[in-house]
PDBML (XML) file of the C-alpha atoms, coordinates in Angstrom:
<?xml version="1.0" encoding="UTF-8" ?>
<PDBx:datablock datablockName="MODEL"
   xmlns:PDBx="http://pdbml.pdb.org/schema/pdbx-v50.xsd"
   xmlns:xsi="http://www.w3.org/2001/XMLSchema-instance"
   xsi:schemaLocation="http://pdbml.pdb.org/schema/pdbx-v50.xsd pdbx-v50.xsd">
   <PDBx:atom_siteCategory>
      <PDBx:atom_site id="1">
         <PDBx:B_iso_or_equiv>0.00</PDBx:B_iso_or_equiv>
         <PDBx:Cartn_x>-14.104</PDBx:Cartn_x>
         <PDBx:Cartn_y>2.069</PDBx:Cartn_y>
         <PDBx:Cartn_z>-0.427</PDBx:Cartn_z>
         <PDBx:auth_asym_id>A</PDBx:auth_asym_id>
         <PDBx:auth_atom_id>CA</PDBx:auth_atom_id>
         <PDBx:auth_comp_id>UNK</PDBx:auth_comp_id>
         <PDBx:auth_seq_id>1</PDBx:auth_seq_id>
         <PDBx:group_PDB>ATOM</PDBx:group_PDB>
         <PDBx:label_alt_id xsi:nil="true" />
         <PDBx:label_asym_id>A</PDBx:label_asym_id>
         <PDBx:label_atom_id>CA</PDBx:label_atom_id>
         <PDBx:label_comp_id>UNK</PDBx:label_comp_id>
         <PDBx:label_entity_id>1</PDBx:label_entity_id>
         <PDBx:label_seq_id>1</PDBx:label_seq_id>
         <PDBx:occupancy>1.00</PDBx:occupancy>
         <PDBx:pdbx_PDB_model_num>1</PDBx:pdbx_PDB_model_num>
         <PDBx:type_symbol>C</PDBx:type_symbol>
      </PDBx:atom_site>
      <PDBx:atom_site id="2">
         <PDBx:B_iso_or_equiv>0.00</PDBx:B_iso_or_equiv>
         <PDBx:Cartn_x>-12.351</PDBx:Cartn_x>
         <PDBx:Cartn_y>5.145</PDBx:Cartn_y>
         <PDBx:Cartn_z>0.854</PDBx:Cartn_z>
         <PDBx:auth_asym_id>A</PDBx:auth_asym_id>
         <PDBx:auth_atom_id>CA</PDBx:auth_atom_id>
         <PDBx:auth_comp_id>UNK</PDBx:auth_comp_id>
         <PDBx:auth_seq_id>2</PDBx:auth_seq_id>
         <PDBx:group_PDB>ATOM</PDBx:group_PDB>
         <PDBx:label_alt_id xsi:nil="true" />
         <PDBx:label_asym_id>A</PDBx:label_asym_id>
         <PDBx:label_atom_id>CA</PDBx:label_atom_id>
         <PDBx:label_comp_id>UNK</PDBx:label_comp_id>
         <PDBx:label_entity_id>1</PDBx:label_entity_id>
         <PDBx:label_seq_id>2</PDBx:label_seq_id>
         <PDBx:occupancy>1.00</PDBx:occupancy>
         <PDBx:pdbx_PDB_model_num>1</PDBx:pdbx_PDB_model_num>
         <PDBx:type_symbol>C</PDBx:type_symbol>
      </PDBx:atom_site>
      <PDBx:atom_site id="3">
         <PDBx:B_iso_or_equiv>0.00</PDBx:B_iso_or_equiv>
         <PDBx:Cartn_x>-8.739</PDBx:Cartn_x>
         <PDBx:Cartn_y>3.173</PDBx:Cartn_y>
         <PDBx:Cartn_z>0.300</PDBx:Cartn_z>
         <PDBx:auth_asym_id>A</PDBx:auth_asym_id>
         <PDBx:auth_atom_id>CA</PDBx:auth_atom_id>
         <PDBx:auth_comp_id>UNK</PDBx:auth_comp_id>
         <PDBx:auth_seq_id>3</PDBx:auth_seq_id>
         <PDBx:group_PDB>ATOM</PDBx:group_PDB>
         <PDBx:label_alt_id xsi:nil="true" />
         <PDBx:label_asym_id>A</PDBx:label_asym_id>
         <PDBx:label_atom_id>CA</PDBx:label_atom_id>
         <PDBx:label_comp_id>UNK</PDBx:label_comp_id>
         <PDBx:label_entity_id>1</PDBx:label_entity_id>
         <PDBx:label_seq_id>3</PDBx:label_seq_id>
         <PDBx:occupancy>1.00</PDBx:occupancy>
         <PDBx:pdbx_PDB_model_num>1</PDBx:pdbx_PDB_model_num>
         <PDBx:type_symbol>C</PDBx:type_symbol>
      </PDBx:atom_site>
      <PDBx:atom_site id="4">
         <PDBx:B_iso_or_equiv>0.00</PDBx:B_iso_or_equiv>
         <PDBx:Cartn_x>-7.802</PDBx:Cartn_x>
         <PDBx:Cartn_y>2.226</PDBx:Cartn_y>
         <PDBx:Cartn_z>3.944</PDBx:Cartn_z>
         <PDBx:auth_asym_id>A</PDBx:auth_asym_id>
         <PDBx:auth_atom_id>CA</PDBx:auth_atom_id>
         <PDBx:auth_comp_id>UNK</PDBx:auth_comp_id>
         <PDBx:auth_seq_id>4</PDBx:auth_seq_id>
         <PDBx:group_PDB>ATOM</PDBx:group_PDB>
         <PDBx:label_alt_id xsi:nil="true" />
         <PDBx:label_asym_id>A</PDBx:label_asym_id>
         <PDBx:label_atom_id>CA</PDBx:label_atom_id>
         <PDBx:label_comp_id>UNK</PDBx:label_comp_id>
         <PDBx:label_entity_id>1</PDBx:label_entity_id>
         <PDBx:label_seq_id>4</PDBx:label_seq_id>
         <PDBx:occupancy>1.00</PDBx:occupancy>
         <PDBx:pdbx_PDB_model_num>1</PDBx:pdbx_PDB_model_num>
         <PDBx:type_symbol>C</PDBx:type_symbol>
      </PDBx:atom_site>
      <PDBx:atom_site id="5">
         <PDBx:B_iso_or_equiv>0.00</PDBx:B_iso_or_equiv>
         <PDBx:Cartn_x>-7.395</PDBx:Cartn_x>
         <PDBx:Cartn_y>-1.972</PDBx:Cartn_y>
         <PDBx:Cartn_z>3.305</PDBx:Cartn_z>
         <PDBx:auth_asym_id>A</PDBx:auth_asym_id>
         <PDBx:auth_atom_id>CA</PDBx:auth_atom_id>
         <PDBx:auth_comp_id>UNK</PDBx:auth_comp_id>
         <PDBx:auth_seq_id>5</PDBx:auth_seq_id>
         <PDBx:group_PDB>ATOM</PDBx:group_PDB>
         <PDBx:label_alt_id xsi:nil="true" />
         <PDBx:label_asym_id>A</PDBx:label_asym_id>
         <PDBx:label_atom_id>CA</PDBx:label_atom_id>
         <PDBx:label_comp_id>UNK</PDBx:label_comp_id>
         <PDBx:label_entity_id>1</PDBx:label_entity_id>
         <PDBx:label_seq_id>5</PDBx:label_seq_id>
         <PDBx:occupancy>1.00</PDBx:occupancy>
         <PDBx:pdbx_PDB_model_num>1</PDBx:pdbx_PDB_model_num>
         <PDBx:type_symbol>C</PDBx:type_symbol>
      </PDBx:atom_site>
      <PDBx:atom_site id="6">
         <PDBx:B_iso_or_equiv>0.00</PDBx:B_iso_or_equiv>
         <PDBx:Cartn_x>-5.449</PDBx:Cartn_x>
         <PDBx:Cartn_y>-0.704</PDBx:Cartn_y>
         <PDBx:Cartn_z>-0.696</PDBx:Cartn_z>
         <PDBx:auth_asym_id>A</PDBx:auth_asym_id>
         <PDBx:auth_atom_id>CA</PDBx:auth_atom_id>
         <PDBx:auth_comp_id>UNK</PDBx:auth_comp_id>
         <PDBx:auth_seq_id>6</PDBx:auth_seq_id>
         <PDBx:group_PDB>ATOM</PDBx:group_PDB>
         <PDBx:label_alt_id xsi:nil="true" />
         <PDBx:label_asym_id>A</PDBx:label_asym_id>
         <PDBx:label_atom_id>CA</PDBx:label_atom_id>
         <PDBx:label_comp_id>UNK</PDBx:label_comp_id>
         <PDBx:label_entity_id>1</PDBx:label_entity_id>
         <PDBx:label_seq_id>6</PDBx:label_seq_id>
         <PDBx:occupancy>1.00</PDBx:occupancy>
         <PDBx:pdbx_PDB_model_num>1</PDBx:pdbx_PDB_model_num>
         <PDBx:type_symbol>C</PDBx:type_symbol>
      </PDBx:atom_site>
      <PDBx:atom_site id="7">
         <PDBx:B_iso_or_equiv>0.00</PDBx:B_iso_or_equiv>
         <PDBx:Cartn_x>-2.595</PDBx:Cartn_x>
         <PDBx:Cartn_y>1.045</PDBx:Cartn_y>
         <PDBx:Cartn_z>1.326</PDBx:Cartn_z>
         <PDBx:auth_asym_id>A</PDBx:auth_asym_id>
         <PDBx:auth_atom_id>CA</PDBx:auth_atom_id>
         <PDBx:auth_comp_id>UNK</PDBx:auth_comp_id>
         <PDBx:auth_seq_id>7</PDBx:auth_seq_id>
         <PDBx:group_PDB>ATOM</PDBx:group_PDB>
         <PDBx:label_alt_id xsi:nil="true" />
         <PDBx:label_asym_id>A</PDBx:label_asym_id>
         <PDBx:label_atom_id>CA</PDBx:label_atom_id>
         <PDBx:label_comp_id>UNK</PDBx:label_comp_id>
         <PDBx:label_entity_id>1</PDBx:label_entity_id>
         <PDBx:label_seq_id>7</PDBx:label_seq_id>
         <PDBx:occupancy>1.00</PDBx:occupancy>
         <PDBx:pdbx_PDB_model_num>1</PDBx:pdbx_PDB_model_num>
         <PDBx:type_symbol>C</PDBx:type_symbol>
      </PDBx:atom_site>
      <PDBx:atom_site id="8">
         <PDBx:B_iso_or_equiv>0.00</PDBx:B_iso_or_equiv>
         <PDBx:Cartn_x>-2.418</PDBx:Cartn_x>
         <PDBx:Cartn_y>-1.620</PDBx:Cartn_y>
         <PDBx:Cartn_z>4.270</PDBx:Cartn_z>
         <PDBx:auth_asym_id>A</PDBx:auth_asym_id>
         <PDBx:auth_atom_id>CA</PDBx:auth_atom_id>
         <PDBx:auth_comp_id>UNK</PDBx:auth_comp_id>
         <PDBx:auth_seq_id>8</PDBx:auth_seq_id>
         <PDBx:group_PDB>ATOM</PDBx:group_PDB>
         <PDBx:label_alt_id xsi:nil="true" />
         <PDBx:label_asym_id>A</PDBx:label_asym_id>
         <PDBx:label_atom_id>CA</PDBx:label_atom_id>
         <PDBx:label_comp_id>UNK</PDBx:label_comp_id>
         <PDBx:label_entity_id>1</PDBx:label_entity_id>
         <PDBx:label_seq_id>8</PDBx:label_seq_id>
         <PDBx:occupancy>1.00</PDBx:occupancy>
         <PDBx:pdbx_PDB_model_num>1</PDBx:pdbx_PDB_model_num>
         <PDBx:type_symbol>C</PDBx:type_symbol>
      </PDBx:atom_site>
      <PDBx:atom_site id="9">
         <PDBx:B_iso_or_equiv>0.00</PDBx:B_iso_or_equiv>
         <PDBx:Cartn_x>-1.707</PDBx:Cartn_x>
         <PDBx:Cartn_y>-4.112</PDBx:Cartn_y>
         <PDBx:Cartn_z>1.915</PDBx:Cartn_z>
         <PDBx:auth_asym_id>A</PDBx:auth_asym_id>
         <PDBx:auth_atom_id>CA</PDBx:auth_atom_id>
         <PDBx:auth_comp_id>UNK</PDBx:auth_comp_id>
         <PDBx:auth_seq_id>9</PDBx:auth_seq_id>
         <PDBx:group_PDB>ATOM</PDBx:group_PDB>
         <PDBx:label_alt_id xsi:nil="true" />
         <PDBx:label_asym_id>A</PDBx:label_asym_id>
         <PDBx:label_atom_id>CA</PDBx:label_atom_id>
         <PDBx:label_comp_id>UNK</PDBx:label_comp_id>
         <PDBx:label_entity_id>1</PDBx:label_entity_id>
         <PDBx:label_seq_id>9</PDBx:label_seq_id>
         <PDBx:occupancy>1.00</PDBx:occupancy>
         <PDBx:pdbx_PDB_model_num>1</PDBx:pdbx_PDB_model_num>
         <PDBx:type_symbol>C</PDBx:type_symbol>
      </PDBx:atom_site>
      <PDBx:atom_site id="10">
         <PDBx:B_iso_or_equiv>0.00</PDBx:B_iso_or_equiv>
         <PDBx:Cartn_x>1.037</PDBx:Cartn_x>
         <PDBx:Cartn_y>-1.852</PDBx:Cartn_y>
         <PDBx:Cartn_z>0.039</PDBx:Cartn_z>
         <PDBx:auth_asym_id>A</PDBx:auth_asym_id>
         <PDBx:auth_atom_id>CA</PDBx:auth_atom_id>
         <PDBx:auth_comp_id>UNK</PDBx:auth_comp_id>
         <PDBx:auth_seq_id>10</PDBx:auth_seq_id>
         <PDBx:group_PDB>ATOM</PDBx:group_PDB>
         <PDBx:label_alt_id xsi:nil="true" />
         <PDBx:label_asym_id>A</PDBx:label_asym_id>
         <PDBx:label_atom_id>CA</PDBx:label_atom_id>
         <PDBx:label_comp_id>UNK</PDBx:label_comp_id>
         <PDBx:label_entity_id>1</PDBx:label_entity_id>
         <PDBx:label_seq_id>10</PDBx:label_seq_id>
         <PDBx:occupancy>1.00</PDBx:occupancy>
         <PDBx:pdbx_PDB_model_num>1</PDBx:pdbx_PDB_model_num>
         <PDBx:type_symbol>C</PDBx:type_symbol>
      </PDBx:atom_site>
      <PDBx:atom_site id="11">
         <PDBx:B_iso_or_equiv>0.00</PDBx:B_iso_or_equiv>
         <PDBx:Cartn_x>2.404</PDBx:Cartn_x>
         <PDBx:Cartn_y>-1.860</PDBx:Cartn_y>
         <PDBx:Cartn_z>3.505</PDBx:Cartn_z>
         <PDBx:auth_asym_id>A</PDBx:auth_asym_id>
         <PDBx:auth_atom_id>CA</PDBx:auth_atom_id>
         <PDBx:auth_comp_id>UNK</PDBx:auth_comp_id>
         <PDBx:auth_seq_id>11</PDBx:auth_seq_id>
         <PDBx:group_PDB>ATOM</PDBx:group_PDB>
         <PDBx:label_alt_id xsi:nil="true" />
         <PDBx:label_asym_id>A</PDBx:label_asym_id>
         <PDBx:label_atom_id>CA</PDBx:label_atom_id>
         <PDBx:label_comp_id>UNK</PDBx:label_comp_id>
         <PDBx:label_entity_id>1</PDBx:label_entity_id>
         <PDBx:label_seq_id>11</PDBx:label_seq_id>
         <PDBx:occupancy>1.00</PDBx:occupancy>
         <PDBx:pdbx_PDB_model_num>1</PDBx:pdbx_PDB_model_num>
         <PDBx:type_symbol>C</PDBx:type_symbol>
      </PDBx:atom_site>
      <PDBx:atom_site id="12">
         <PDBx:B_iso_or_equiv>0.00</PDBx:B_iso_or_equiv>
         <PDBx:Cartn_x>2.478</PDBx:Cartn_x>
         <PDBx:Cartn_y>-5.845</PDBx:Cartn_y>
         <PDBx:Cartn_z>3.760</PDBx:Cartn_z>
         <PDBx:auth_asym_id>A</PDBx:auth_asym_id>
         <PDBx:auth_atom_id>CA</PDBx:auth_atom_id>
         <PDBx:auth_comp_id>UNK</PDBx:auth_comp_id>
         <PDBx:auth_seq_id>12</PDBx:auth_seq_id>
         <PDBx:group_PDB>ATOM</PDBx:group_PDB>
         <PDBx:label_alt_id xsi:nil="true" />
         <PDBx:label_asym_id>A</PDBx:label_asym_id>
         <PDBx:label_atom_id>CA</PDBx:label_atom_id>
         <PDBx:label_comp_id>UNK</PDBx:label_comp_id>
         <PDBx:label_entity_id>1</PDBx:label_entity_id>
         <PDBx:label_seq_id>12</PDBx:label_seq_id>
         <PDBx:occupancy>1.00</PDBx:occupancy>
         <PDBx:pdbx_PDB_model_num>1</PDBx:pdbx_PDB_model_num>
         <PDBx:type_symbol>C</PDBx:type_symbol>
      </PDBx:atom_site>
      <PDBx:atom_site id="13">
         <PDBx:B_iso_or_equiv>0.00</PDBx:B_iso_or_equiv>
         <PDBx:Cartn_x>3.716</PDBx:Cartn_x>
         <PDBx:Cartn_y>-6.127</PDBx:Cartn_y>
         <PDBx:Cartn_z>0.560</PDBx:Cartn_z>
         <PDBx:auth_asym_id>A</PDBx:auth_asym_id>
         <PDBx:auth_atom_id>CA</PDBx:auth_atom_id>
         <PDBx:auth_comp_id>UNK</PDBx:auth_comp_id>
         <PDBx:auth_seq_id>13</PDBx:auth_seq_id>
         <PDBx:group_PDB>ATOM</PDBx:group_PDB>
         <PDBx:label_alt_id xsi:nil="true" />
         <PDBx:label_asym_id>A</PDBx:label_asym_id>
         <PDBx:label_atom_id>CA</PDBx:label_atom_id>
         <PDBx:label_comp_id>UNK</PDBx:label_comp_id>
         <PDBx:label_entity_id>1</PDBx:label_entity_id>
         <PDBx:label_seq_id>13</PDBx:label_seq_id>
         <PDBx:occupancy>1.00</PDBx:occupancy>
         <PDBx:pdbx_PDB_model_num>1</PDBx:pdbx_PDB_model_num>
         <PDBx:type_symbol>C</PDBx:type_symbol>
      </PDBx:atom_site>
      <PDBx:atom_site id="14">
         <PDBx:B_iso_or_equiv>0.00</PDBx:B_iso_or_equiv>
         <PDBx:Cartn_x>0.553</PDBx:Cartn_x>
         <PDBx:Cartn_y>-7.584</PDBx:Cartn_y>
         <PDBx:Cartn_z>-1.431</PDBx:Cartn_z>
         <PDBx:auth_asym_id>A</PDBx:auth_asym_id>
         <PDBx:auth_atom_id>CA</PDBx:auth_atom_id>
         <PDBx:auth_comp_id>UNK</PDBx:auth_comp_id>
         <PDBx:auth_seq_id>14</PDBx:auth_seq_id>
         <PDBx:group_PDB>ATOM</PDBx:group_PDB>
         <PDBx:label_alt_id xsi:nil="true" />
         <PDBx:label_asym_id>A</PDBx:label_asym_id>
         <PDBx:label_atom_id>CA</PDBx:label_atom_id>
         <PDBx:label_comp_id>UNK</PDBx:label_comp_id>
         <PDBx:label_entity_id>1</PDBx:label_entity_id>
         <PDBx:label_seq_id>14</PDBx:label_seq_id>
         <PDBx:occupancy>1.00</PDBx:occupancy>
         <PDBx:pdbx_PDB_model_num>1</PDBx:pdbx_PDB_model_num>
         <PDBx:type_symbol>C</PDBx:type_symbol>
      </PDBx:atom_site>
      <PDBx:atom_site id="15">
         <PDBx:B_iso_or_equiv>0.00</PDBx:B_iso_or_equiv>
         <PDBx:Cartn_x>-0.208</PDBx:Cartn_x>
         <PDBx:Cartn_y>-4.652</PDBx:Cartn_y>
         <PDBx:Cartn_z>-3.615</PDBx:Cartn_z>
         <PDBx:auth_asym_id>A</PDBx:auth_asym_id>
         <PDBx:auth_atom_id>CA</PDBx:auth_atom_id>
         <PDBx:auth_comp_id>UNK</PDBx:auth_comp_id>
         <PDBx:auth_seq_id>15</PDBx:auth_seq_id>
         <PDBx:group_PDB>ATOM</PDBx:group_PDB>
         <PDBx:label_alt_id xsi:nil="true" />
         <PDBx:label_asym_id>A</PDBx:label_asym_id>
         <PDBx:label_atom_id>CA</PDBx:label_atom_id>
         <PDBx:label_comp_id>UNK</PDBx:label_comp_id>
         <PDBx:label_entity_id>1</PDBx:label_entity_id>
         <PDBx:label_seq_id>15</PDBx:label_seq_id>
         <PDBx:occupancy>1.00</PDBx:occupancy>
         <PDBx:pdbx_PDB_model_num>1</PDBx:pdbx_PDB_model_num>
         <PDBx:type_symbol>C</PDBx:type_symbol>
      </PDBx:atom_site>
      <PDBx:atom_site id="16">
         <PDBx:B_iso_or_equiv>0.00</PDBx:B_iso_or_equiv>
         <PDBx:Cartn_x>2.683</PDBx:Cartn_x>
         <PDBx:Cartn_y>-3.116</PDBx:Cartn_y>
         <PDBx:Cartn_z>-5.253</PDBx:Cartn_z>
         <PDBx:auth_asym_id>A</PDBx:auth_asym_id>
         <PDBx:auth_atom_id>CA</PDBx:auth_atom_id>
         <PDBx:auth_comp_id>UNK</PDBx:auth_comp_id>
         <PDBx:auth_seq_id>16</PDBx:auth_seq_id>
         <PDBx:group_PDB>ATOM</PDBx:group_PDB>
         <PDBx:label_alt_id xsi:nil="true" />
         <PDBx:label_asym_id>A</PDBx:label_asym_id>
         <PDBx:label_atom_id>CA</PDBx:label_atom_id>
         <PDBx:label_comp_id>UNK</PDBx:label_comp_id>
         <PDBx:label_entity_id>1</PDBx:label_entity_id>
         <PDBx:label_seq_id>16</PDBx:label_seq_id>
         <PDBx:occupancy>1.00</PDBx:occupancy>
         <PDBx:pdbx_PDB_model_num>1</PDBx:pdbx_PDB_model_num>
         <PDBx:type_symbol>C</PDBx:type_symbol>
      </PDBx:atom_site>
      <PDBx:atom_site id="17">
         <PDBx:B_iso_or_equiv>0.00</PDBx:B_iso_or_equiv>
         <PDBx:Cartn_x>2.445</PDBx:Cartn_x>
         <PDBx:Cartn_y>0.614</PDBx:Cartn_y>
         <PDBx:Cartn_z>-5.855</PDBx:Cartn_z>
         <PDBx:auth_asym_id>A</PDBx:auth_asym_id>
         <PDBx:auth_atom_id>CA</PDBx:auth_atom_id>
         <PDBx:auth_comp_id>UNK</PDBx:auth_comp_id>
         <PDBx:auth_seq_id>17</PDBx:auth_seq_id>
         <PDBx:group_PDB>ATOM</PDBx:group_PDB>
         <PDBx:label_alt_id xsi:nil="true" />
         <PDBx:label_asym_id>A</PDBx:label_asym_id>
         <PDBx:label_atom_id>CA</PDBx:label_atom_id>
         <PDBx:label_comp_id>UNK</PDBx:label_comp_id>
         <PDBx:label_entity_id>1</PDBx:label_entity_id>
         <PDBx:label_seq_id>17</PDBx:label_seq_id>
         <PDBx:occupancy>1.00</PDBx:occupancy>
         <PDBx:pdbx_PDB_model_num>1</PDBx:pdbx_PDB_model_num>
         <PDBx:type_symbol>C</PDBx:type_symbol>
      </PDBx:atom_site>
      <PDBx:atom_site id="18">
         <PDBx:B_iso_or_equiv>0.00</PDBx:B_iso_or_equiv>
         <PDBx:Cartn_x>1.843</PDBx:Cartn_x>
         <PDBx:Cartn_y>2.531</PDBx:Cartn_y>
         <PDBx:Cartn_z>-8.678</PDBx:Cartn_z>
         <PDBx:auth_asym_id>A</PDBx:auth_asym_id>
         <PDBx:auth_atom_id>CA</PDBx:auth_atom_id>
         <PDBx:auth_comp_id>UNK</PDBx:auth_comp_id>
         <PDBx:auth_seq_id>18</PDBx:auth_seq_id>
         <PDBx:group_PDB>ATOM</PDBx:group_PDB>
         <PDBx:label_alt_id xsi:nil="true" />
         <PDBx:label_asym_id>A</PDBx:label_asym_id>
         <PDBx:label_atom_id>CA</PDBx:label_atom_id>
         <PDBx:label_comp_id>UNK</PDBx:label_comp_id>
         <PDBx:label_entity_id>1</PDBx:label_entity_id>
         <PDBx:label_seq_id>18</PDBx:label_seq_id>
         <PDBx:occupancy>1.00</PDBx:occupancy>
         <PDBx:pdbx_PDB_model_num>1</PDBx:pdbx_PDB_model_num>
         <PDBx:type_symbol>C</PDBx:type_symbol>
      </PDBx:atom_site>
      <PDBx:atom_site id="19">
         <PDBx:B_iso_or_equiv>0.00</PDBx:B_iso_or_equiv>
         <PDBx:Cartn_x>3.988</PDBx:Cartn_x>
         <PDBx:Cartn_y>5.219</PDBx:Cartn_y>
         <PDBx:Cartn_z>-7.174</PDBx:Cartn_z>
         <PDBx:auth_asym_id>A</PDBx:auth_asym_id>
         <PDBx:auth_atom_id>CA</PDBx:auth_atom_id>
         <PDBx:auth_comp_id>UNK</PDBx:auth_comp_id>
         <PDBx:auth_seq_id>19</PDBx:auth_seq_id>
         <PDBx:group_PDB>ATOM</PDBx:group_PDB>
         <PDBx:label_alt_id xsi:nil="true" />
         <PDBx:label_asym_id>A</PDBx:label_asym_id>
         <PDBx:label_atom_id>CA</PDBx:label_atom_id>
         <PDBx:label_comp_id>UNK</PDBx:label_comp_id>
         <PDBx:label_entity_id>1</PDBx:label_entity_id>
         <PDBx:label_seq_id>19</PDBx:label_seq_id>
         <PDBx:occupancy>1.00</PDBx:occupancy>
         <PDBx:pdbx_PDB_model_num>1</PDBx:pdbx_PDB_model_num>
         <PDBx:type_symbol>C</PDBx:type_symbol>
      </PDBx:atom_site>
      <PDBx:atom_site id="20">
         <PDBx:B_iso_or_equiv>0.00</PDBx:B_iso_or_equiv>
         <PDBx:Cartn_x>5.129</PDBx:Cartn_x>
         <PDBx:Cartn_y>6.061</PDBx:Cartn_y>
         <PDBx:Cartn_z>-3.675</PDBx:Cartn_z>
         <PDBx:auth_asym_id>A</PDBx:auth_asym_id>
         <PDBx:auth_atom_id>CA</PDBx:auth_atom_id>
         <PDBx:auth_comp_id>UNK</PDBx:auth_comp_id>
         <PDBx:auth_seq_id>20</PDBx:auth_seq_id>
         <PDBx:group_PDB>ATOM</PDBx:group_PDB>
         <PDBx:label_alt_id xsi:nil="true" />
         <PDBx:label_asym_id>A</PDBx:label_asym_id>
         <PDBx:label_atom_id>CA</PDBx:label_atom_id>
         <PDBx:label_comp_id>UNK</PDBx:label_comp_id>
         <PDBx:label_entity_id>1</PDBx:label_entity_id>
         <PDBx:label_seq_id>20</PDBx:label_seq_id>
         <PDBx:occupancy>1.00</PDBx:occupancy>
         <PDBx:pdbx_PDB_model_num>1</PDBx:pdbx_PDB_model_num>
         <PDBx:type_symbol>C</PDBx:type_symbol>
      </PDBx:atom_site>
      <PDBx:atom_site id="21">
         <PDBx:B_iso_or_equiv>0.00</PDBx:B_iso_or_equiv>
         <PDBx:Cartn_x>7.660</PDBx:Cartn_x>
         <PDBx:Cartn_y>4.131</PDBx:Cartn_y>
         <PDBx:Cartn_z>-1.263</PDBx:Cartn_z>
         <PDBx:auth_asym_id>A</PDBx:auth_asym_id>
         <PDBx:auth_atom_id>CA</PDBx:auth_atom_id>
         <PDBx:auth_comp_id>UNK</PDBx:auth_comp_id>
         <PDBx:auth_seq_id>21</PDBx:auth_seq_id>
         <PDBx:group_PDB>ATOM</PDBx:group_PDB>
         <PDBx:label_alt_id xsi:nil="true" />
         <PDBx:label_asym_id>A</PDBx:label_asym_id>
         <PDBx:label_atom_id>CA</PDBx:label_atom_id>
         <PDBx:label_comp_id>UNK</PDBx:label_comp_id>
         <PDBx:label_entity_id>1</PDBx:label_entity_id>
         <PDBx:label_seq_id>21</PDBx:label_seq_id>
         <PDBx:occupancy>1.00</PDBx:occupancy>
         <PDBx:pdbx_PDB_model_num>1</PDBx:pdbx_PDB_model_num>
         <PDBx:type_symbol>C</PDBx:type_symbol>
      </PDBx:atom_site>
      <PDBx:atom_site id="22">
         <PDBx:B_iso_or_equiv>0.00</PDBx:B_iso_or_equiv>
         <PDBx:Cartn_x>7.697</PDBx:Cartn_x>
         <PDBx:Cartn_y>2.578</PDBx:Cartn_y>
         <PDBx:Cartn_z>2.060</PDBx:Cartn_z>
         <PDBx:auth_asym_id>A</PDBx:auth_asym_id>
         <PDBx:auth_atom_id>CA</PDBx:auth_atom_id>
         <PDBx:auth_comp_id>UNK</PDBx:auth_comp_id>
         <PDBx:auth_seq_id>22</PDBx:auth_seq_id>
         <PDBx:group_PDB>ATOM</PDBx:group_PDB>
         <PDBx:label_alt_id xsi:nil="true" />
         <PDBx:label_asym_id>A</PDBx:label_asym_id>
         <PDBx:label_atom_id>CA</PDBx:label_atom_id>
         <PDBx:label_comp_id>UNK</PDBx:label_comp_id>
         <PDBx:label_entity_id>1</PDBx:label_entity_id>
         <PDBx:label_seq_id>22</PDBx:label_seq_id>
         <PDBx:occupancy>1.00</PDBx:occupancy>
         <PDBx:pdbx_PDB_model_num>1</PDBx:pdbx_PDB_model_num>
         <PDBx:type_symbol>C</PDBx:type_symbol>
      </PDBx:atom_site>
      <PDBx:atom_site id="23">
         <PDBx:B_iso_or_equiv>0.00</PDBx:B_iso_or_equiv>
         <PDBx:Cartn_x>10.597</PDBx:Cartn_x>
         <PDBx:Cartn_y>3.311</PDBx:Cartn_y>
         <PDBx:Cartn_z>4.470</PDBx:Cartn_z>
         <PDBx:auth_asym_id>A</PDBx:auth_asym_id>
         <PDBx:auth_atom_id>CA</PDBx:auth_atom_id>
         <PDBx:auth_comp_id>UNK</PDBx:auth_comp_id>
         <PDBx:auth_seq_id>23</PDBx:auth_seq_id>
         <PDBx:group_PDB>ATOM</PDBx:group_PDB>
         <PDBx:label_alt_id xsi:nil="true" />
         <PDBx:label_asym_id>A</PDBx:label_asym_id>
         <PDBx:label_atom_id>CA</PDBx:label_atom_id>
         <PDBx:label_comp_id>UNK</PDBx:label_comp_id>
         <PDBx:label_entity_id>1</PDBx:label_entity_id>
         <PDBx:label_seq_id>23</PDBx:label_seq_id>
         <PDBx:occupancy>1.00</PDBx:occupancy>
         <PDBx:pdbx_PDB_model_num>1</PDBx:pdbx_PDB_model_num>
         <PDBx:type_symbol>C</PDBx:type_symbol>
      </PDBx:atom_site>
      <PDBx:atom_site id="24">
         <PDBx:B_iso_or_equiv>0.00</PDBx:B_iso_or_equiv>
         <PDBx:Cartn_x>10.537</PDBx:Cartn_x>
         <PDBx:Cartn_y>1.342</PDBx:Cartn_y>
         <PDBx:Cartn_z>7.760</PDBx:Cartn_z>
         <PDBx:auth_asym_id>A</PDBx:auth_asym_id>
         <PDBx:auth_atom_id>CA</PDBx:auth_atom_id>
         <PDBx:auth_comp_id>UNK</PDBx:auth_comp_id>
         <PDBx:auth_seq_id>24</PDBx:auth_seq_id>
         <PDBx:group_PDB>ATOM</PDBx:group_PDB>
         <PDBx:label_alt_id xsi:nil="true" />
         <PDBx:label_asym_id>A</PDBx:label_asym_id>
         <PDBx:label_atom_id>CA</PDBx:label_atom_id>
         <PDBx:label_comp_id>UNK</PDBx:label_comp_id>
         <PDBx:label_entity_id>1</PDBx:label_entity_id>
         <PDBx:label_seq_id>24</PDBx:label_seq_id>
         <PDBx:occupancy>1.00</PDBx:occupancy>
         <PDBx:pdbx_PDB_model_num>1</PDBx:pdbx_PDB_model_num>
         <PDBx:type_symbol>C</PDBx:type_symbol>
      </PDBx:atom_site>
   </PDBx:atom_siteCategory>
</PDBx:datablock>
């Protein structure tokens, strides 16, 4: 519940953010 799987799948591209971006 601490929010580690939530921003691994903002990484992948399953959950889009409410704010934030990616750069790779």
């Amino acid at each position: 519940g601490s929010g580690k799987s939530t921003l691994m799948k903002v990484l992948f591209g399953m959950v889009r953010p409410d704010e934030g971006d990616v750069v790779y």
